[in-house]
N, C-alpha and C. Protein backbone atom coordinates (compact mmCIF):
# COMPACT_ATOMS: atom_id res chain seq x y z
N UNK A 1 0.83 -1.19 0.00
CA UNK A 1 0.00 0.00 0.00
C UNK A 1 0.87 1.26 0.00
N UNK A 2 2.18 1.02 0.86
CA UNK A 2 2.66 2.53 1.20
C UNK A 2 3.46 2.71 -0.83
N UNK A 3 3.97 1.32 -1.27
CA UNK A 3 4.46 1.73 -2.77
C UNK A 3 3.70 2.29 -3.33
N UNK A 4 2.03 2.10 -3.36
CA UNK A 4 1.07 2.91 -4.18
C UNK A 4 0.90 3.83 -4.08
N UNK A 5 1.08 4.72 -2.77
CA UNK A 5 0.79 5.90 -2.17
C UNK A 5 2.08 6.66 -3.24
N UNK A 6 3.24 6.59 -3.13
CA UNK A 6 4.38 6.70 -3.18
C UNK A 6 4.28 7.06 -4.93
N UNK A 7 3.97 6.07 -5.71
CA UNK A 7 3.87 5.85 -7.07
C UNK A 7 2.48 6.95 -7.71
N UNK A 8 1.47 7.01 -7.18
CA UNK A 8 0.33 8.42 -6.98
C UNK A 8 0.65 9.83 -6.71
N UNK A 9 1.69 9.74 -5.43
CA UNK A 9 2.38 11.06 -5.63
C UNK A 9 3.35 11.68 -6.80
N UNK A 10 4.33 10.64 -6.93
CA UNK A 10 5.13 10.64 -7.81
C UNK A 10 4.06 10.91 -9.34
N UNK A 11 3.34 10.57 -9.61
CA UNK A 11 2.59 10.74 -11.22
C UNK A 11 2.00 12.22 -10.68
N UNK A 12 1.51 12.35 -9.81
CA UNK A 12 0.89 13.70 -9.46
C UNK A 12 1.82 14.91 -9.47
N UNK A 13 2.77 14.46 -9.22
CA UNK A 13 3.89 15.80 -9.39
C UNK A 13 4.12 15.80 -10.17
N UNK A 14 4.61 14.62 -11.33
CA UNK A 14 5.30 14.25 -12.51
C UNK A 14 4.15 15.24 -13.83
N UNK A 15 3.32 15.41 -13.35
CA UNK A 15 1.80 15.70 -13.95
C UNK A 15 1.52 17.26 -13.73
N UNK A 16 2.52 17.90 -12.49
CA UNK A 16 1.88 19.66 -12.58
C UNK A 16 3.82 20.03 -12.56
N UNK A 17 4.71 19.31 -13.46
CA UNK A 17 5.86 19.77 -12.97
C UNK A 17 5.75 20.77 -14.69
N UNK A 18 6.36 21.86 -15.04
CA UNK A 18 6.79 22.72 -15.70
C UNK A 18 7.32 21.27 -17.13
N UNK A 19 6.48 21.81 -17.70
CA UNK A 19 7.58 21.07 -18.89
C UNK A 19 8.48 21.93 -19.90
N UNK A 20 9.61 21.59 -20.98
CA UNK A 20 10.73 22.14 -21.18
C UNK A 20 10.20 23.78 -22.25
N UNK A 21 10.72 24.71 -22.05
CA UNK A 21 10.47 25.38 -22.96
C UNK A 21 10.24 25.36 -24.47
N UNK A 22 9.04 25.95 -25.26
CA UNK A 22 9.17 25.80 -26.48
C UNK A 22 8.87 26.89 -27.55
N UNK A 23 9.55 26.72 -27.91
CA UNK A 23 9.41 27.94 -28.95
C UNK A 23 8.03 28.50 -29.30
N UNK A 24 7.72 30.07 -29.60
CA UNK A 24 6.35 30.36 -30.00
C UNK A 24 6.13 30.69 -31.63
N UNK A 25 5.45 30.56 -31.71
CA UNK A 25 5.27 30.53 -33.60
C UNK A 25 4.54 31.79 -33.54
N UNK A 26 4.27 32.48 -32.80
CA UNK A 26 3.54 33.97 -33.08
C UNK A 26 4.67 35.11 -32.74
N UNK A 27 5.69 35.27 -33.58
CA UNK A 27 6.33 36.50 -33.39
C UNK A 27 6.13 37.52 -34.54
N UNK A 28 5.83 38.98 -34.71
CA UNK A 28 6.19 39.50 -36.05
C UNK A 28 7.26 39.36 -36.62
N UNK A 29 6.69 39.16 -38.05
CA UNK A 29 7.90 39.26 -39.16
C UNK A 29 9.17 39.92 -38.96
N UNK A 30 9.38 40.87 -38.62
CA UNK A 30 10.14 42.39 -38.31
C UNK A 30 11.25 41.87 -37.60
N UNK A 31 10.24 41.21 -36.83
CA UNK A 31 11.27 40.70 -35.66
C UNK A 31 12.07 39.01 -35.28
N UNK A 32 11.59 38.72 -36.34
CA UNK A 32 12.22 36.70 -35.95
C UNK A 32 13.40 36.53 -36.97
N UNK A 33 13.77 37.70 -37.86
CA UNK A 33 15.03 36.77 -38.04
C UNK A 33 16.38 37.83 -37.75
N UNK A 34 17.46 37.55 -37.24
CA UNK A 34 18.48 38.35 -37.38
C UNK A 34 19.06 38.92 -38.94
N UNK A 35 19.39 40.11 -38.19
CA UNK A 35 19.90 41.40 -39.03
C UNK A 35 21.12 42.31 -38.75
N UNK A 36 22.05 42.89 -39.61
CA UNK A 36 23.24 43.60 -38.81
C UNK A 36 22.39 44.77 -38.39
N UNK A 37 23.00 45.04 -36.85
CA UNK A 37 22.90 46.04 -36.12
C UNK A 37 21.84 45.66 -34.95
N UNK A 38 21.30 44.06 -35.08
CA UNK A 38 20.06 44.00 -33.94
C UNK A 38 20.94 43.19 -33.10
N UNK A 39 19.92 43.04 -32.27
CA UNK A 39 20.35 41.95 -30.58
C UNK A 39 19.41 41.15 -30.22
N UNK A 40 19.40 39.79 -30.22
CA UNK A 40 18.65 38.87 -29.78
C UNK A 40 18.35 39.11 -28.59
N UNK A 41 17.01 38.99 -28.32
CA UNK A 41 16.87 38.92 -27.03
C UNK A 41 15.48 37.75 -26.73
N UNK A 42 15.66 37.14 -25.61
CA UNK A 42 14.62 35.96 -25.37
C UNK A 42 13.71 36.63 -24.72
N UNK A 43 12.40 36.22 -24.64
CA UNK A 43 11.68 36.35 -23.21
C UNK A 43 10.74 35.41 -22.96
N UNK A 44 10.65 34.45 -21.91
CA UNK A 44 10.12 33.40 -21.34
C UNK A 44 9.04 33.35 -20.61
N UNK A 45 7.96 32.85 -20.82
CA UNK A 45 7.21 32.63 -19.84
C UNK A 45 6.80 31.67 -19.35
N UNK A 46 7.39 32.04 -17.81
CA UNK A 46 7.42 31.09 -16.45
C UNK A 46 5.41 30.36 -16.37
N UNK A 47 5.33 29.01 -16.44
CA UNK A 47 4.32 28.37 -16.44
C UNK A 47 3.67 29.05 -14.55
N UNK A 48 2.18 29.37 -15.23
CA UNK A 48 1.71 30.12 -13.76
C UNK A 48 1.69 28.71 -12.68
N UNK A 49 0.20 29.22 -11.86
CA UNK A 49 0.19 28.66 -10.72
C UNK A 49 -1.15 28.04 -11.16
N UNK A 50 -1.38 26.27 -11.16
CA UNK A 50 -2.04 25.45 -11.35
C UNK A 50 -3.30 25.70 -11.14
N UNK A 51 -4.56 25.83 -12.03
CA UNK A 51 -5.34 26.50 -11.25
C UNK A 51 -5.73 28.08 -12.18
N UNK A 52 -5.14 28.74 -12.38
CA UNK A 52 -5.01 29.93 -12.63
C UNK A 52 -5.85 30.14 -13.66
N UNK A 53 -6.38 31.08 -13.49
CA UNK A 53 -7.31 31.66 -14.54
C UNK A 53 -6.97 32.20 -15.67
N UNK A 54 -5.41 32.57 -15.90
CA UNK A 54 -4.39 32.84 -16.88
C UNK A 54 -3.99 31.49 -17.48
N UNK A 55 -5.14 30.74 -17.95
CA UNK A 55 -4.49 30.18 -18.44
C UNK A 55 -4.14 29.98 -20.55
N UNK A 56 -3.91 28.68 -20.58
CA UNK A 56 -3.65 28.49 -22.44
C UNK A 56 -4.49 29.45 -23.18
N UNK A 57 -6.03 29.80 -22.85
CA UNK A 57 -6.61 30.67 -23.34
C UNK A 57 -6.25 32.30 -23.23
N UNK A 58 -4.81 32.31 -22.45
CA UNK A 58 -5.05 33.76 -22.44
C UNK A 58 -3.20 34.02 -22.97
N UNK A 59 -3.32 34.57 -23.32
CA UNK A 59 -1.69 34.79 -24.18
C UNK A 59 -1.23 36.12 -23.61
N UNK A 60 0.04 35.59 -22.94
CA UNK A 60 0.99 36.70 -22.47
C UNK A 60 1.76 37.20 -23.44
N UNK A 61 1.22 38.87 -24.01
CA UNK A 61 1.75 39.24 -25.29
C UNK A 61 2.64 40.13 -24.97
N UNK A 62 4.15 39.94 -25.73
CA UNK A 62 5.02 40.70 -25.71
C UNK A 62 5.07 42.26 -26.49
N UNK A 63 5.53 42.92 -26.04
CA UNK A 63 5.30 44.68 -26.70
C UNK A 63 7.00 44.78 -26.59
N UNK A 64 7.08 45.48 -27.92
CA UNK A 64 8.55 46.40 -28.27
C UNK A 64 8.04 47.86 -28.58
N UNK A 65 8.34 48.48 -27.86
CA UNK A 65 8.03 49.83 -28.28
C UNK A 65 6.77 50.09 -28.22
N UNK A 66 5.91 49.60 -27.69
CA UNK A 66 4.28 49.56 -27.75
C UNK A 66 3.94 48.87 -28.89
N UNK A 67 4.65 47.86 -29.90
CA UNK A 67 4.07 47.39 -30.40
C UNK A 67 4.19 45.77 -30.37
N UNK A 68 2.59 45.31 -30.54
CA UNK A 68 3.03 43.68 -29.88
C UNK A 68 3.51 43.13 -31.11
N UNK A 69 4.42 42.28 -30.63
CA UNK A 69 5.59 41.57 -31.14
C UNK A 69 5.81 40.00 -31.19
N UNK A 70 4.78 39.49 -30.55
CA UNK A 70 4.75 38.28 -29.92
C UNK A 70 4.09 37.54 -29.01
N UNK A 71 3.37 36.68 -29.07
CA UNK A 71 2.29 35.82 -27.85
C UNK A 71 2.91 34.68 -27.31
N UNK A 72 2.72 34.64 -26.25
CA UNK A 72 3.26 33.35 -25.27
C UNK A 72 2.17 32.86 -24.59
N UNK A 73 2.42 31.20 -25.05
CA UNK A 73 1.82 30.33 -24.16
C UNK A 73 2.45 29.98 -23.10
N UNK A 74 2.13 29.25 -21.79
CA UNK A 74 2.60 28.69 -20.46
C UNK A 74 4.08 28.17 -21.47
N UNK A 75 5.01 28.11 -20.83
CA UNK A 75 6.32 27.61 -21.19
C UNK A 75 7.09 27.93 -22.19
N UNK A 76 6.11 28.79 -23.04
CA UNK A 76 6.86 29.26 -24.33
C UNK A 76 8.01 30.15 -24.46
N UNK A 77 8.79 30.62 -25.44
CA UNK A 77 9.93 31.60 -25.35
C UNK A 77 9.25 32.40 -26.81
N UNK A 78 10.22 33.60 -26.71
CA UNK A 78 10.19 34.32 -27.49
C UNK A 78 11.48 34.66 -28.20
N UNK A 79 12.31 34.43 -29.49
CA UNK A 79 13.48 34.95 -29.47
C UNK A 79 13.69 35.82 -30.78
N UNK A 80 13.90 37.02 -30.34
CA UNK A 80 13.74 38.49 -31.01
C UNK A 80 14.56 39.20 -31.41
N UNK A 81 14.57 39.51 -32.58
CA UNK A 81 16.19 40.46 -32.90
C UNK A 81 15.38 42.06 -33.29
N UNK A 82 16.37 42.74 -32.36
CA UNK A 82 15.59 44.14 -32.17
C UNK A 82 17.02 44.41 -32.57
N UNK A 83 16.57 46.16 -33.30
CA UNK A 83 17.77 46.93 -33.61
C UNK A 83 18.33 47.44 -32.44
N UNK A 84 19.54 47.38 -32.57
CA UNK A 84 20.70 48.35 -31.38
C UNK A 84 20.39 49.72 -30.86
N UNK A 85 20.08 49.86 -29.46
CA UNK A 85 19.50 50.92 -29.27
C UNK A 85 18.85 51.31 -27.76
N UNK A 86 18.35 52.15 -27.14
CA UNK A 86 17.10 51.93 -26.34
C UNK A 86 15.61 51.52 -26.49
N UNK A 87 15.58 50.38 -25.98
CA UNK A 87 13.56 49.92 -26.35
C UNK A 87 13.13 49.96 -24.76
N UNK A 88 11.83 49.96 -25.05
CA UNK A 88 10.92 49.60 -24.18
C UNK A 88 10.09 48.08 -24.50
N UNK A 89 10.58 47.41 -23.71
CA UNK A 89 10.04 45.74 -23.46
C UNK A 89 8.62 45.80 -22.43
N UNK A 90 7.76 45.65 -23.04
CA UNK A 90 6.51 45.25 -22.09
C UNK A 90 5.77 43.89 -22.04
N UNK A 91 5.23 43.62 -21.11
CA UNK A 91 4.57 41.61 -21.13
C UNK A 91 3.00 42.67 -20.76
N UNK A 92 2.17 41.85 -21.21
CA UNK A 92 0.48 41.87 -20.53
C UNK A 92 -0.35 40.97 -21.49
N UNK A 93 -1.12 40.11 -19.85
CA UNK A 93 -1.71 39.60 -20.19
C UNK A 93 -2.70 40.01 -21.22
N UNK A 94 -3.24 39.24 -22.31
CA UNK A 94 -4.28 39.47 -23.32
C UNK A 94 -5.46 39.88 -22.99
N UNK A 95 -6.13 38.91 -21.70
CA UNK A 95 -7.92 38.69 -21.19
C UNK A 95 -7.53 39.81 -19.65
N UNK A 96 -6.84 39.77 -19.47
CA UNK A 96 -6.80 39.98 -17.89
C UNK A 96 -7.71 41.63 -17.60
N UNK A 97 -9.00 40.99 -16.79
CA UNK A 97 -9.83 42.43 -16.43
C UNK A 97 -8.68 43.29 -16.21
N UNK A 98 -7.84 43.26 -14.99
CA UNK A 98 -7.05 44.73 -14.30
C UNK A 98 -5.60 44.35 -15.19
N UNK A 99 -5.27 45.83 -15.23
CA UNK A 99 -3.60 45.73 -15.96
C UNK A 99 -2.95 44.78 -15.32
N UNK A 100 -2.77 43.62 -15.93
CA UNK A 100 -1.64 42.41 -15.20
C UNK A 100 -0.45 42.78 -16.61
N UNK A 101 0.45 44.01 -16.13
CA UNK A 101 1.97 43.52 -17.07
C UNK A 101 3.06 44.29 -16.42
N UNK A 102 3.97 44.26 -17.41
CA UNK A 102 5.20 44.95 -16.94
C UNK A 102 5.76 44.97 -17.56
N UNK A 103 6.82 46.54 -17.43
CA UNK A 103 7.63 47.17 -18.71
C UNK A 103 8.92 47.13 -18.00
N UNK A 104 10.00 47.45 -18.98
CA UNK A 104 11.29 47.77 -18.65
C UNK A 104 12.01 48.76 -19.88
N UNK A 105 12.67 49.68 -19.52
CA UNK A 105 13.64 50.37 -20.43
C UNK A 105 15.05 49.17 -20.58
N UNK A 106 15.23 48.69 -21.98
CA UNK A 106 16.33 47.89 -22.39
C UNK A 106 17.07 48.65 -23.26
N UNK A 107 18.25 48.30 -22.61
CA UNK A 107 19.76 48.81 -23.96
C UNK A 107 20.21 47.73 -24.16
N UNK A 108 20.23 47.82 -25.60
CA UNK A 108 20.43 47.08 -26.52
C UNK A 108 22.05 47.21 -27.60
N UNK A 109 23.00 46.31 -27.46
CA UNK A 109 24.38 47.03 -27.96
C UNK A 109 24.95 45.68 -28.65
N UNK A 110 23.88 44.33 -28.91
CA UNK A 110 24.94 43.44 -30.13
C UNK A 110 25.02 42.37 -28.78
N UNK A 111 24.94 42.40 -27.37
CA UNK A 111 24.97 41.46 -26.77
C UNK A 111 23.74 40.58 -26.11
N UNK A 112 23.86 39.09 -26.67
CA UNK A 112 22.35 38.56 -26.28
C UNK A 112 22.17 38.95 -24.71
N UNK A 113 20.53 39.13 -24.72
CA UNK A 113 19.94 38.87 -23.39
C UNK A 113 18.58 38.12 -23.62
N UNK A 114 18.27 37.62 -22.34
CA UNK A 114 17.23 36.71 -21.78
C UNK A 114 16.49 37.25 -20.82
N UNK A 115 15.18 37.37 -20.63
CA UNK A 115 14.19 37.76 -19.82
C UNK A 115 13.08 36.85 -19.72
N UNK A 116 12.81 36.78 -18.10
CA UNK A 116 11.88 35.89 -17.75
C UNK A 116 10.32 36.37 -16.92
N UNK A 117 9.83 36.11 -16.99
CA UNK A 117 7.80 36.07 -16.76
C UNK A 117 8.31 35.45 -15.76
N UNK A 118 6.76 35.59 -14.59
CA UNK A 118 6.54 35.03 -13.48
C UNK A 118 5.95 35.50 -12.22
N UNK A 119 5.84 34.81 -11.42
CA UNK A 119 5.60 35.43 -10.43
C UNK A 119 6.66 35.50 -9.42
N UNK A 120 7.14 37.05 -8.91
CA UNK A 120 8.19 36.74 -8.00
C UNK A 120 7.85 36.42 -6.55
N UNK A 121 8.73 36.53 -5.33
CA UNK A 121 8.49 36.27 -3.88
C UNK A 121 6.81 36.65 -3.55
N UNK A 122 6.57 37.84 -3.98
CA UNK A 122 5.59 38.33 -3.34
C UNK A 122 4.48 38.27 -4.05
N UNK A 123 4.57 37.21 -5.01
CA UNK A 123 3.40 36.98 -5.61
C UNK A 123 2.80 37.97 -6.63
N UNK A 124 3.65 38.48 -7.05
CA UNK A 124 3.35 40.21 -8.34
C UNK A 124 4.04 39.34 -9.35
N UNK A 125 3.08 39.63 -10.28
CA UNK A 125 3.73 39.40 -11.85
C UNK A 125 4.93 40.28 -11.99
N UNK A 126 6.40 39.57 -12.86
CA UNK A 126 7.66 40.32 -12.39
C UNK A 126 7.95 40.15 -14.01
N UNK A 127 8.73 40.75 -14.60
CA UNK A 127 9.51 40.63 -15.83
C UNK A 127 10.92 41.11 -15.59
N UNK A 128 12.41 40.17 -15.90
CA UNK A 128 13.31 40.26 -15.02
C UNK A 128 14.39 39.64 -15.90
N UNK A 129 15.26 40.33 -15.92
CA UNK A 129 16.39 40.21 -17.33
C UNK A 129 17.19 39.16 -16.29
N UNK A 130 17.62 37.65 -17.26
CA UNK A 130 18.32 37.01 -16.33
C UNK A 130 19.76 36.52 -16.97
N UNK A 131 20.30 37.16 -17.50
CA UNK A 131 21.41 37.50 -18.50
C UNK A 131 21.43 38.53 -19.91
């Protein structure tokens, strides 16, 4: 009995664990293939909290400059070649009644970066350059 218990947990976790990132097929044109003078940059979104009303139906859309650039599903990435420069990077949810997003001022100079979705410590949707 205690192996069955054991083997139930194990599929139950095995079953809400994050699976591997995958690429998103909704980026603009403009922006999915490299060019001289741009900078790749990723941005990920961290699979929510089980449960969540954010979910597959609601697409965490990426903004460059105020313009969207890209939709993410739970686990998906985004990988973007923006021209060299200062941008403004924003995430928000698609459906979400109250503003659920977040911006950042990025400089941009020829060296990749990576940015990640999520929720941080305190439970606030965070967008957070992690190289």
């Amino acid at each position: 009995m205690r192996k069955f218990i054991l083997v139930c947990a194990a599929l139950v976790l095995a079953g809400c664990s994050a699976g591997p990132y995958e690429p998103t097929q909704q980026v603009l044109q403009a922006y999915a293939s490299q060019k001289p003078g741009t900078t790749k940059i990723r941005v990920h979104r961290q699979p929510q909290i089980a449960g969540s009303i954010l979910d597959e139906s609601c697409p965490l859309i990426v903004y460059m400059d105020n313009k969207e650039v890209a939709g993410l599903q739970k686990n998906q990435y985004a990988d973007l070649y923006v021209p060299n420069g200062t941008h403004s990077l924003k995430v928000k949810f698609s459906c979400a009644i109250t503003p659920l997003d977040k911006a950042m001022t990025i400089q941009l100079d020829g060296t990749p970066q990576t940015y990640e979705t999520g929720l941080n410590s305190a439970q606030r949707y965070s967008l957070t350059r992690v190289n």
